[in-house]
C-alpha atoms as a PDB file:
ATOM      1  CA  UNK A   1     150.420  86.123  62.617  1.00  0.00           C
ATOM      2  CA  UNK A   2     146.501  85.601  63.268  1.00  0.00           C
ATOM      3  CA  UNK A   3     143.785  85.317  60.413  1.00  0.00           C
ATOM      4  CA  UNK A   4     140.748  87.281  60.574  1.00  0.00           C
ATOM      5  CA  UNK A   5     137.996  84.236  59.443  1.00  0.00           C
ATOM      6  CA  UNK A   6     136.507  85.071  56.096  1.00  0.00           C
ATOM      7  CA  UNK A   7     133.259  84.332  57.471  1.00  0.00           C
ATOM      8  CA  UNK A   8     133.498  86.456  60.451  1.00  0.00           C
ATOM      9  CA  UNK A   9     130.165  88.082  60.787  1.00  0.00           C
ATOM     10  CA  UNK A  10     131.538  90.994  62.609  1.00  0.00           C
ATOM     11  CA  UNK A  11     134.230  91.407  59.311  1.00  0.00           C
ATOM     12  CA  UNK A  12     131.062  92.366  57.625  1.00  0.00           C
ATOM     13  CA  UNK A  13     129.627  94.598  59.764  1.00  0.00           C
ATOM     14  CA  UNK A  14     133.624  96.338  60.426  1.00  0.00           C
ATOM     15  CA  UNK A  15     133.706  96.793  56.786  1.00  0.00           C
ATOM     16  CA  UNK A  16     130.141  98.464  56.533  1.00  0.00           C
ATOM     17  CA  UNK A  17     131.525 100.745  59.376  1.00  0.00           C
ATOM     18  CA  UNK A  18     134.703 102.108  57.635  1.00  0.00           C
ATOM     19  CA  UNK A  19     132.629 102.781  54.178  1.00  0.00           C
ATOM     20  CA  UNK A  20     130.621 105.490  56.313  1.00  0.00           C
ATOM     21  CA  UNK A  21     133.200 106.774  58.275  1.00  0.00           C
ATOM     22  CA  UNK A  22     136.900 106.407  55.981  1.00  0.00           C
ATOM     23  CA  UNK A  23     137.193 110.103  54.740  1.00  0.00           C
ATOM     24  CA  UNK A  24     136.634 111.834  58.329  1.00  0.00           C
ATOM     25  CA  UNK A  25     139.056 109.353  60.270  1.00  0.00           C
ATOM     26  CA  UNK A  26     141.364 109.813  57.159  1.00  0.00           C
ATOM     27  CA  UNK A  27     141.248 113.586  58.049  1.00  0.00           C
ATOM     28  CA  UNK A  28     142.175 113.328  61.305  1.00  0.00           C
ATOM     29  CA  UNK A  29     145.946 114.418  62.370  1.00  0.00           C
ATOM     30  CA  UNK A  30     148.679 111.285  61.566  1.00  0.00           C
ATOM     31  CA  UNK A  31     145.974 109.045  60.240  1.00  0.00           C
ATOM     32  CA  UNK A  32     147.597 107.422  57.283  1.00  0.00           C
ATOM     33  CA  UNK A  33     145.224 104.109  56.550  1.00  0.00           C
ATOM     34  CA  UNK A  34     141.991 102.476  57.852  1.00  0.00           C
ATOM     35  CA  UNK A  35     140.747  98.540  57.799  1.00  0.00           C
ATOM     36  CA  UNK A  36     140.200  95.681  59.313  1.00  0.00           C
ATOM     37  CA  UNK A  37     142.238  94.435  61.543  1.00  0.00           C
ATOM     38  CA  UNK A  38     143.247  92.516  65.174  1.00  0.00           C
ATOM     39  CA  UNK A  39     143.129  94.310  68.034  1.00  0.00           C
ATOM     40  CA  UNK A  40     147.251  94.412  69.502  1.00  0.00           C
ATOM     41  CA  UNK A  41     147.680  94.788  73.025  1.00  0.00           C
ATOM     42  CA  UNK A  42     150.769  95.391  74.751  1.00  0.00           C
ATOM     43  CA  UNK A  43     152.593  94.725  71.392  1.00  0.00           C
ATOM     44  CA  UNK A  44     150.767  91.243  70.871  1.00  0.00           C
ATOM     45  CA  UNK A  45     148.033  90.409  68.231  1.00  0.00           C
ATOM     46  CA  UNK A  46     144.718  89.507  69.814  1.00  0.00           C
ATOM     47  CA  UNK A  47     141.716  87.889  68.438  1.00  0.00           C
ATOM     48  CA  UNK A  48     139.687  90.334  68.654  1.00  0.00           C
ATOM     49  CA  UNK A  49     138.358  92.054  65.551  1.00  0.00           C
ATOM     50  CA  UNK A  50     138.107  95.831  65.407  1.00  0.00           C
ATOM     51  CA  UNK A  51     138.676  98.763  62.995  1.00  0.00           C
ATOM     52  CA  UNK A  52     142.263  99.436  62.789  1.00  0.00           C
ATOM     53  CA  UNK A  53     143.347 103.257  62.108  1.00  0.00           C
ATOM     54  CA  UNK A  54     146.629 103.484  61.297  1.00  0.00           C
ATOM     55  CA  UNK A  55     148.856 106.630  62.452  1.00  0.00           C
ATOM     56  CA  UNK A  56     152.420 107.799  61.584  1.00  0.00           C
ATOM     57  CA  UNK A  57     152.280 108.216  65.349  1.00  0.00           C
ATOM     58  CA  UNK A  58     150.148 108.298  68.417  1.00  0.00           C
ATOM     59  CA  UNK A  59     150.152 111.619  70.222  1.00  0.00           C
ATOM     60  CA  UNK A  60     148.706 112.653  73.834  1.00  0.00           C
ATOM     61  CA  UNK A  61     145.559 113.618  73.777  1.00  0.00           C
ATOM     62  CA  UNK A  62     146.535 116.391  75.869  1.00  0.00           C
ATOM     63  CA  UNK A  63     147.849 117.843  72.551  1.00  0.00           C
ATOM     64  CA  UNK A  64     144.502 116.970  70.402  1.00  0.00           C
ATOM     65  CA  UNK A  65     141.466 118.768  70.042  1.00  0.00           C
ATOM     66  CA  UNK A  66     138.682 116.958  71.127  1.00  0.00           C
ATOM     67  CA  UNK A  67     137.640 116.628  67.380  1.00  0.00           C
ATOM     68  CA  UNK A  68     140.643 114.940  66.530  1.00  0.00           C
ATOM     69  CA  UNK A  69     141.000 112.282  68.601  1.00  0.00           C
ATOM     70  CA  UNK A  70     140.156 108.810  67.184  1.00  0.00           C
ATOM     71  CA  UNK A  71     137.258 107.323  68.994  1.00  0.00           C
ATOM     72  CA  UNK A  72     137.192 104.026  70.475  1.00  0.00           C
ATOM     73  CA  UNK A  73     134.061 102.812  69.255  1.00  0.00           C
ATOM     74  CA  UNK A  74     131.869 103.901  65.445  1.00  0.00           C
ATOM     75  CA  UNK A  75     128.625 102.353  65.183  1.00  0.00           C
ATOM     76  CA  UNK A  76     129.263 100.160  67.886  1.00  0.00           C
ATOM     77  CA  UNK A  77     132.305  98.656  66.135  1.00  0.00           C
ATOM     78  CA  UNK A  78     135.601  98.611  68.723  1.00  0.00           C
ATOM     79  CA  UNK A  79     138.441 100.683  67.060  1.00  0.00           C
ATOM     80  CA  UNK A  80     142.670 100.227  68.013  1.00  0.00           C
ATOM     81  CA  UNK A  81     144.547 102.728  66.758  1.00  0.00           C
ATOM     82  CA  UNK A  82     148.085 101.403  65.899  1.00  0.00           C
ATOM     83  CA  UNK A  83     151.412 103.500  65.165  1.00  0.00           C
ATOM     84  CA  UNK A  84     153.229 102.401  61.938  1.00  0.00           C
ATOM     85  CA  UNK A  85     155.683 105.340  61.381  1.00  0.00           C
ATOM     86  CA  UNK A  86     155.538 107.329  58.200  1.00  0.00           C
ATOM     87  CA  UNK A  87     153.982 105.409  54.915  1.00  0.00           C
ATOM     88  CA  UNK A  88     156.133 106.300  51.562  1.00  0.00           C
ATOM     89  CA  UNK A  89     155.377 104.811  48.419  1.00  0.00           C
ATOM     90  CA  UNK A  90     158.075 102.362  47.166  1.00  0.00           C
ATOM     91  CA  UNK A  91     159.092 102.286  43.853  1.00  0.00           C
END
């Protein structure tokens, strides 16, 4: 597994991004977490650095309002949107 650099300017900047916008995405329908993260494409971590929303799971957008779907760029900041199933606390 890949390791976002600590001194990644762009970790900065990702992090600035998610203080301002955490609550709305959080809001949205099957959001369940936001950070950052790697961009994964076609099932494979990248290198790139983005916001990562996490979802219990993706839908079409055919079946979201325009309001709730996840964007693919805040502030300029690239955003993935990964599924990860439901979340449950373990304990």
């Amino acid at each position: 597994m890949s390791r976002i650099p600590d001194a990644d300017p762009f970790v900065s900047r990702a992090q600035a991004v998610i203080e301002s916008h955490e609550t709305e995405l959080l809001r949205m329908p099957n959001v369940v977490g936001v950070g950052v993260g790697l961009r994964k494409r076609g099932g494979a971590q990248s290198r790139e650095v983005t916001i990562v929303v996490l979802v219990s799971r993706k839908l079409p957008r055919t079946q979201l309002a325009p309001e709730e779907v996840v964007p693919t760029e805040i502030d300029g900041v690239p955003v993935d949107v990964q599924e990860v199933g439901e979340v449950r606390a373990q304990g």
